[in-house]
Protein backbone atom coordinates (compact mmCIF):
# COMPACT_ATOMS: atom_id res chain seq x y z
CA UNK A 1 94.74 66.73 112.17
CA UNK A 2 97.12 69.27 111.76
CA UNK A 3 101.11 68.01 110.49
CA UNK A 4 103.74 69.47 112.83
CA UNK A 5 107.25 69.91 112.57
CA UNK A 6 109.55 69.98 115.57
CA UNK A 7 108.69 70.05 119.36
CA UNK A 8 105.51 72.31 119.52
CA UNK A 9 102.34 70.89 119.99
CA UNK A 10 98.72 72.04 118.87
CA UNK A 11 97.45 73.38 122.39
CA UNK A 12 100.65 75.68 122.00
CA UNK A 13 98.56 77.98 120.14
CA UNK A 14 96.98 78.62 123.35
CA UNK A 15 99.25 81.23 125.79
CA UNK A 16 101.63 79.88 128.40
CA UNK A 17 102.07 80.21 132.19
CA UNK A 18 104.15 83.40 132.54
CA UNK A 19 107.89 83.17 133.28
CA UNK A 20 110.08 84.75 135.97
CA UNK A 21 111.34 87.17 133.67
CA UNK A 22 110.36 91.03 133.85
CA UNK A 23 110.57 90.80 129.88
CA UNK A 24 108.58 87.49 129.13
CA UNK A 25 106.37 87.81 126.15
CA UNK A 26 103.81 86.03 124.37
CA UNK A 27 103.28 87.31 120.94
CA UNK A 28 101.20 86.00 118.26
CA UNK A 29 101.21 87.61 114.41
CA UNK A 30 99.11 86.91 111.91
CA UNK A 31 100.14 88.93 108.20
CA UNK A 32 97.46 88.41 105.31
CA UNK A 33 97.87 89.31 101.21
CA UNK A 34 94.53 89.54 99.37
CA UNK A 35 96.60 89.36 95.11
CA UNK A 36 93.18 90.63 93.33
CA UNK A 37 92.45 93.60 95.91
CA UNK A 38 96.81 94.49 96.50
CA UNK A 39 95.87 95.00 99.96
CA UNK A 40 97.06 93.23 102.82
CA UNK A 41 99.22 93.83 106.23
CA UNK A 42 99.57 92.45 109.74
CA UNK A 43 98.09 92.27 113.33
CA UNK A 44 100.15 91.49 116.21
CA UNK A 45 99.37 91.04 119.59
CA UNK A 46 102.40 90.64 122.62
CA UNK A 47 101.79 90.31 125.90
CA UNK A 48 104.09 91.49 128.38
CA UNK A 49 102.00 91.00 131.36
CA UNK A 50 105.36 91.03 133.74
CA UNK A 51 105.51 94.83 132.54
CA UNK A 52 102.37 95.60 132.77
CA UNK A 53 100.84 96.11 129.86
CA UNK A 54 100.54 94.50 125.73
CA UNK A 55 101.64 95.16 122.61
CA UNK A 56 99.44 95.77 119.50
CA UNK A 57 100.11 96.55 116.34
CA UNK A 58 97.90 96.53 113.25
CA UNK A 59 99.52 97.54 110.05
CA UNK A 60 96.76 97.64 106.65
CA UNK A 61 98.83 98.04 103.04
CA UNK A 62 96.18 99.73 100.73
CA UNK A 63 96.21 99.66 96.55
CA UNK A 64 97.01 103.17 96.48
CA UNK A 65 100.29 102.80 98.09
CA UNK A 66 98.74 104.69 101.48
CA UNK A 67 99.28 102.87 104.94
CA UNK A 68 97.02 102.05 108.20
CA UNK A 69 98.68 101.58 111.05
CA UNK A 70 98.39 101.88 115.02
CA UNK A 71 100.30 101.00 118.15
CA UNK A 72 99.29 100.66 121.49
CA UNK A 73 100.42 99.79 124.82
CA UNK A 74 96.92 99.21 127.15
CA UNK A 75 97.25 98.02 130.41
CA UNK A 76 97.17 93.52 130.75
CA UNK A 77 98.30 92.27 134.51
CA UNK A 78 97.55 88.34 133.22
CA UNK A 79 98.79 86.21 130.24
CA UNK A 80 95.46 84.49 129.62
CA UNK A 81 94.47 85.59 126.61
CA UNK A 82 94.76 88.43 123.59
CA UNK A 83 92.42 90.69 124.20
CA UNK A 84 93.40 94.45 124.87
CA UNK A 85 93.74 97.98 122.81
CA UNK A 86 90.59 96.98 119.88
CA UNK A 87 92.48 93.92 119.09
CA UNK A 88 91.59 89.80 119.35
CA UNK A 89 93.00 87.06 118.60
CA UNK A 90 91.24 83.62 119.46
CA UNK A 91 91.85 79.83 118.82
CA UNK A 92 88.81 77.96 117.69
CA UNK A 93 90.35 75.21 116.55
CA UNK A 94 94.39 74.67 117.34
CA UNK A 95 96.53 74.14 114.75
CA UNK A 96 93.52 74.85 112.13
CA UNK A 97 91.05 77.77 112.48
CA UNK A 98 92.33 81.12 114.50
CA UNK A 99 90.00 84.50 114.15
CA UNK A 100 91.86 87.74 114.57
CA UNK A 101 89.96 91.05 114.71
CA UNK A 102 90.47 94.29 115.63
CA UNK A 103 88.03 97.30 115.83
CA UNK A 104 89.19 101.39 116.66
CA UNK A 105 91.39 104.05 115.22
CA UNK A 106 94.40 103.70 112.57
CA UNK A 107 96.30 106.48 111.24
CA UNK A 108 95.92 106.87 107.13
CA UNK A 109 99.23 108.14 105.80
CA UNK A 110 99.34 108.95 102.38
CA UNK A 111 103.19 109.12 102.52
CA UNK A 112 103.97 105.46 105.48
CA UNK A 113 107.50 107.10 105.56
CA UNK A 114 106.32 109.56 107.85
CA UNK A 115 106.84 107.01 110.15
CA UNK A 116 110.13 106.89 110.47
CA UNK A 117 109.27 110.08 113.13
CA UNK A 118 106.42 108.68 114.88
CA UNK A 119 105.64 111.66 116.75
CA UNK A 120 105.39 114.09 113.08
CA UNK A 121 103.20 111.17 111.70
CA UNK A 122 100.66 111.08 114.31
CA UNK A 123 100.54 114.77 114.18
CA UNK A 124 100.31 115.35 110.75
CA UNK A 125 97.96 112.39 109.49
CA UNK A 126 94.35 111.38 110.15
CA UNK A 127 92.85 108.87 111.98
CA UNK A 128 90.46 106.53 110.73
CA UNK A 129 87.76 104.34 111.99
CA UNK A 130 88.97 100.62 111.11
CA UNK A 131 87.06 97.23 110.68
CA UNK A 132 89.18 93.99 110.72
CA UNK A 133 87.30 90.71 111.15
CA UNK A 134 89.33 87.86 109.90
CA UNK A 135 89.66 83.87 109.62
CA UNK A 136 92.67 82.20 109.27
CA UNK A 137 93.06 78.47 108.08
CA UNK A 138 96.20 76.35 108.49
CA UNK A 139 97.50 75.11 104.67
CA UNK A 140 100.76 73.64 105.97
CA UNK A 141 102.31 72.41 109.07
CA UNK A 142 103.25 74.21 112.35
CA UNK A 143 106.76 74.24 112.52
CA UNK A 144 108.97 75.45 114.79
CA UNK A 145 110.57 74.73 118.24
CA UNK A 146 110.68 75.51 122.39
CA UNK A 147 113.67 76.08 123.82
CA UNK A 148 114.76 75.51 127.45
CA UNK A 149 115.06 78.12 130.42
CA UNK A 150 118.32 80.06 131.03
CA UNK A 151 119.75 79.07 127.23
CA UNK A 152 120.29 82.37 126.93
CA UNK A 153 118.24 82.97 124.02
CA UNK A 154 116.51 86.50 124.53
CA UNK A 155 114.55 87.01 121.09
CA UNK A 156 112.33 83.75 120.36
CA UNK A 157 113.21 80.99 123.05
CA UNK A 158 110.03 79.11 121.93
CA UNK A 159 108.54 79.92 118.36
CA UNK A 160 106.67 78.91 115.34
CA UNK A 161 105.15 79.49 111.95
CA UNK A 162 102.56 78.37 109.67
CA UNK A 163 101.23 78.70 106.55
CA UNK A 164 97.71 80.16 105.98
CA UNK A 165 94.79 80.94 104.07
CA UNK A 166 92.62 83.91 104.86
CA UNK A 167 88.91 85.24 104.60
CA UNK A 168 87.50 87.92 106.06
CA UNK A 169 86.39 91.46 106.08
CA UNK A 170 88.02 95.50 105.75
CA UNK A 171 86.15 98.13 106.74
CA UNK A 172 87.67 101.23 106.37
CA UNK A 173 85.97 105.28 107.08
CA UNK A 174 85.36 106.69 104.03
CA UNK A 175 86.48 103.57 101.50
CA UNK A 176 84.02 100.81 100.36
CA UNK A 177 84.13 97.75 102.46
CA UNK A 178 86.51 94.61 101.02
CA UNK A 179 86.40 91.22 101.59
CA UNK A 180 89.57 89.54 101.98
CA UNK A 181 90.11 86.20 100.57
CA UNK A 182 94.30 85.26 100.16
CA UNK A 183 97.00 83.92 102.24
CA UNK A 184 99.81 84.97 104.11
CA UNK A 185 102.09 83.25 107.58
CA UNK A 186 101.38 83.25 111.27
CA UNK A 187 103.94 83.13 114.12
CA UNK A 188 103.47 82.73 117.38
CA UNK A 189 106.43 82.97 120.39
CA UNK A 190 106.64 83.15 124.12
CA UNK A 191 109.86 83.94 126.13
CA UNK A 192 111.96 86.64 127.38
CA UNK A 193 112.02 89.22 124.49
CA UNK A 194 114.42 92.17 123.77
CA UNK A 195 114.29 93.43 119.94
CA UNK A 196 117.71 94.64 120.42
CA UNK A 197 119.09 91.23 121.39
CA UNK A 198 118.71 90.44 117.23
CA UNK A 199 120.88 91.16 115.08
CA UNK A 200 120.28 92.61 111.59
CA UNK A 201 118.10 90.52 109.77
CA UNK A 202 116.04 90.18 106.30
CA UNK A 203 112.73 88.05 107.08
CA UNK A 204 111.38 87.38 103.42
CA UNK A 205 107.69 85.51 103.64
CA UNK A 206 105.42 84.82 100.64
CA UNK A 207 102.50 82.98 99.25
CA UNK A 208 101.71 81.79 95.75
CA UNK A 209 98.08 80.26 97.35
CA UNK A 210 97.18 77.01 99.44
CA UNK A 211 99.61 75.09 98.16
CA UNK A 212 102.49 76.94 98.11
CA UNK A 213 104.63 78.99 100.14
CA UNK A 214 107.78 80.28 101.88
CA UNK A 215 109.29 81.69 104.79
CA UNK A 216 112.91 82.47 104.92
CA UNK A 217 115.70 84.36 107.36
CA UNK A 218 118.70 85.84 106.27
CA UNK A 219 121.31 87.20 109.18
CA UNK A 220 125.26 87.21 109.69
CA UNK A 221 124.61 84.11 111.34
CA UNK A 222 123.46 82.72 107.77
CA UNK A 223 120.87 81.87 106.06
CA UNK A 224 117.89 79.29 106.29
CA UNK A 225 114.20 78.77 106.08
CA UNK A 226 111.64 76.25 104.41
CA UNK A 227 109.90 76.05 101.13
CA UNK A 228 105.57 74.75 101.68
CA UNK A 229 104.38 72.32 99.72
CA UNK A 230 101.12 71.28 100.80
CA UNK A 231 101.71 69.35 103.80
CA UNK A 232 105.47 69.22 103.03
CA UNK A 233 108.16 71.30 104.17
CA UNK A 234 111.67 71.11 102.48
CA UNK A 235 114.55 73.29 104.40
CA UNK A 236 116.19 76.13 102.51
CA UNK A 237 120.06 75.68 103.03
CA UNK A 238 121.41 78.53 101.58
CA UNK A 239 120.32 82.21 100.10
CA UNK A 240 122.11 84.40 97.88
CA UNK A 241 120.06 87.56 98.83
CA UNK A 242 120.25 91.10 96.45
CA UNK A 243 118.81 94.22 97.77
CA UNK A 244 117.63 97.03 95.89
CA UNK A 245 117.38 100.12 97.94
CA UNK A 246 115.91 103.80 97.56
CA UNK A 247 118.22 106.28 96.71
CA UNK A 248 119.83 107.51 99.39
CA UNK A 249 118.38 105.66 102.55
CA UNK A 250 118.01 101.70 103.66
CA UNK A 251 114.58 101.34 102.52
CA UNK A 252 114.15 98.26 100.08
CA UNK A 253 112.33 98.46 97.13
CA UNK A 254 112.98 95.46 95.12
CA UNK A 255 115.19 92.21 95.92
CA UNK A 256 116.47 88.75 94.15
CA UNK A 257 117.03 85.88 96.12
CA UNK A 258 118.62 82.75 94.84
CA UNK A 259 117.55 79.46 96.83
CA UNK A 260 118.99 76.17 97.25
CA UNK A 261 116.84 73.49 98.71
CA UNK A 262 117.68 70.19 100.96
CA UNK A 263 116.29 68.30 98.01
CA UNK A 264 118.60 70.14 95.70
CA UNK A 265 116.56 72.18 93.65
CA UNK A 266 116.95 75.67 93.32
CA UNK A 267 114.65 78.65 92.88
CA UNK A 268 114.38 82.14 92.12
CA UNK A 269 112.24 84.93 94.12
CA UNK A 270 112.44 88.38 92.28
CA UNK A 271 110.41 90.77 94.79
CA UNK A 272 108.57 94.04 94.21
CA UNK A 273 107.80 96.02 97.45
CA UNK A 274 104.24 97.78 96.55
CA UNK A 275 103.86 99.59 100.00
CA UNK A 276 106.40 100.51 102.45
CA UNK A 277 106.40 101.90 106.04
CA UNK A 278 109.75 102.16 108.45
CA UNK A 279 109.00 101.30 112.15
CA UNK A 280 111.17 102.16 115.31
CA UNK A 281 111.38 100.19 118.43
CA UNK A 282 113.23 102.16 121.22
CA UNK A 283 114.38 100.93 124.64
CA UNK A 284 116.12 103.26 127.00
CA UNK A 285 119.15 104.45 124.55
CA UNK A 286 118.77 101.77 121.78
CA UNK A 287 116.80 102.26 118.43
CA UNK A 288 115.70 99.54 116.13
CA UNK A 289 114.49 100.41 112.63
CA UNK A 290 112.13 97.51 111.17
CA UNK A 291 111.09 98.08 107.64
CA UNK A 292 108.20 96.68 106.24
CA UNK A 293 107.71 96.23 102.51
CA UNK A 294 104.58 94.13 101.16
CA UNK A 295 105.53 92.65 98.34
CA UNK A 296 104.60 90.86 94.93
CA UNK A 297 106.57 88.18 94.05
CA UNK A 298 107.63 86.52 91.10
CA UNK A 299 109.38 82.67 91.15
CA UNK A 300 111.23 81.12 88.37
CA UNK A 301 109.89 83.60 85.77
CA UNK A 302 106.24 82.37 85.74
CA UNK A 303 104.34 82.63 89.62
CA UNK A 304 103.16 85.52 91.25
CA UNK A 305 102.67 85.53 94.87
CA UNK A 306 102.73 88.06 97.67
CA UNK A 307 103.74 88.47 101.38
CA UNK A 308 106.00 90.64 103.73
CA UNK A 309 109.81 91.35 103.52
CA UNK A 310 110.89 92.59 106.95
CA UNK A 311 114.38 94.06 107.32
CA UNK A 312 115.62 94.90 110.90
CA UNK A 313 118.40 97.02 111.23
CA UNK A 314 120.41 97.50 114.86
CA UNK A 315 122.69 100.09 114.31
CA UNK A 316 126.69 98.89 113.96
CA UNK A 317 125.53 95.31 112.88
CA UNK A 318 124.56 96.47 108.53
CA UNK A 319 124.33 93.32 106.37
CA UNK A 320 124.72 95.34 102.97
């Protein structure tokens, strides 16, 4: 039986009558860190059925810094399952056991910061034939919460995470197939969803194996989070958060964050980014710039773990 934290409940893995609103989105993401192979990235699958059509995105890291990645937008007119554009995601056992896969083209970019001009990276890079067949096993609890209609919140009215460990399989044109075995955090939400309605944010996730892991947020609204210990979960209160950047641009390449539990400890997470790509979300006039580092981690001098920092930047709302 799976431990859970807050007001979600295990057949909320499962998608959710649609709401009223011409933005309501169900969107489950799955990221994944195989520490002998330094390969990893992220599927994720949103449905906007109201609109029309889904969101997918599948995002591979490789070990010689080069990136995978596709987007597309196929056609959905229901919100009964993930299943559109090469890409699935399916609950076999809630709260426990979810398979993602996804099977078509990616774009290989030597150089991922192409993508800060989507339009010159798809022109200028290769596509690839891509193989991703994985299993993810809860190691924690769900946590998380659902929030009521009209409470205004238009990012993640009803989310949560979990902790997980992964198996599976990369197949990649041209490269020798890998089997996955790691870790890495799932999230799932459903609600009205506008990217631009967040502000700036640093989403800093990592896993050191089963039994150990964290997920943290860092905004101008503050700072919070939790720290996984097995099947407990202690809440991160406050975050003194560095930033290294490249020269020149808001791309991170290494951070320190200081953390102070509910319990009273404290820890340290020094973080690496070994692969980097920039991604834009646009609606009508309004660009959002999401960067996506993986990372290798290092806490209190003697653990090495790995996961995604995500920094979202709206423009007129910079944290640094």
């Amino acid at each position: 039986m799976v431990t859970i934290v807050g007001n979600i409940k295990p057949e909320d893995d499962f998608t959710h009558p649609l709401g009223p609103e011409k933005n309501f989105n169900e969107s489950v993401y799955f990221n994944f860190f195989d520490p002998t192979k330094a390969t990893g990235g992220f599927i994720r699958m949103g449905n906007r059925a109201n609109e029309g059509y889904a969101e997918m995105t599948v995002m591979i890291f490789l070990a010689d810094g080069s990136v995978l990645f596709n987007y597309k937008k196929p056609e959905i007119n229901n919100n009964e399952c993930w299943d559109a554009g090469g890409a699935t995601v399916k609950v076999i056992t809630a709260g426990q056991k979810i398979r993602t896969t996804y099977s078509g083209a990616a774009l290989l970019m030597a150089d991922p910061r192409d993508m800060k001009n989507p339009g010159k990276a798809f022109k200028s890079n290769p596509f690839k034939t891509l193989d991703l067949d994985l299993l993810h096993f809860g190691v924690g609890p769900m946590y998380g919460h659902v929030g009521e209609e009209g409470d205004g919140n238009d990012f993640a009215r009803a989310h949560y995470e979990q902790h997980m460990r992964v198996e599976g399989t990369l197949i990649v044109e041209g490269h020798e197939p890998l089997s996955i075995i790691g870790n890495g955090l799932r999230d799932h939400s459903w609600g009205p969803r506008y990217w631009q309605s967040a502000k700036s944010y640093r989403w800093i996730t990592g896993n050191f194996g089963d039994d150990l892991g964290f997920a943290m947020t860092v905004s101008s609204g503050g700072a919070g989070g939790v720290f996984q210990r097995g099947d407990k979960l202690t809440k991160i209160t406050k975050v003194q958060l560095k930033t290294d950047y490249e020269d020149s641009s808001s791309f991170h390449k290494a951070l320190t964050a200081d953390v102070f539990l509910e319990d009273g400890s404290e820890h340290r997470i020094e973080g690496e980014v070994k692969g980097f790509i920039p991604l834009r979300n646009r609606r009508s006039e309004s660009v959002t710039y999401i960067g996506e580092g993986m990372t290798e981690y290092l806490l209190d001098g003697d653990r090495v773990g790995y996961g995604l920092a995500e920094y979202l930047n709206n423009p007129g709302d910079d944290l640094d």
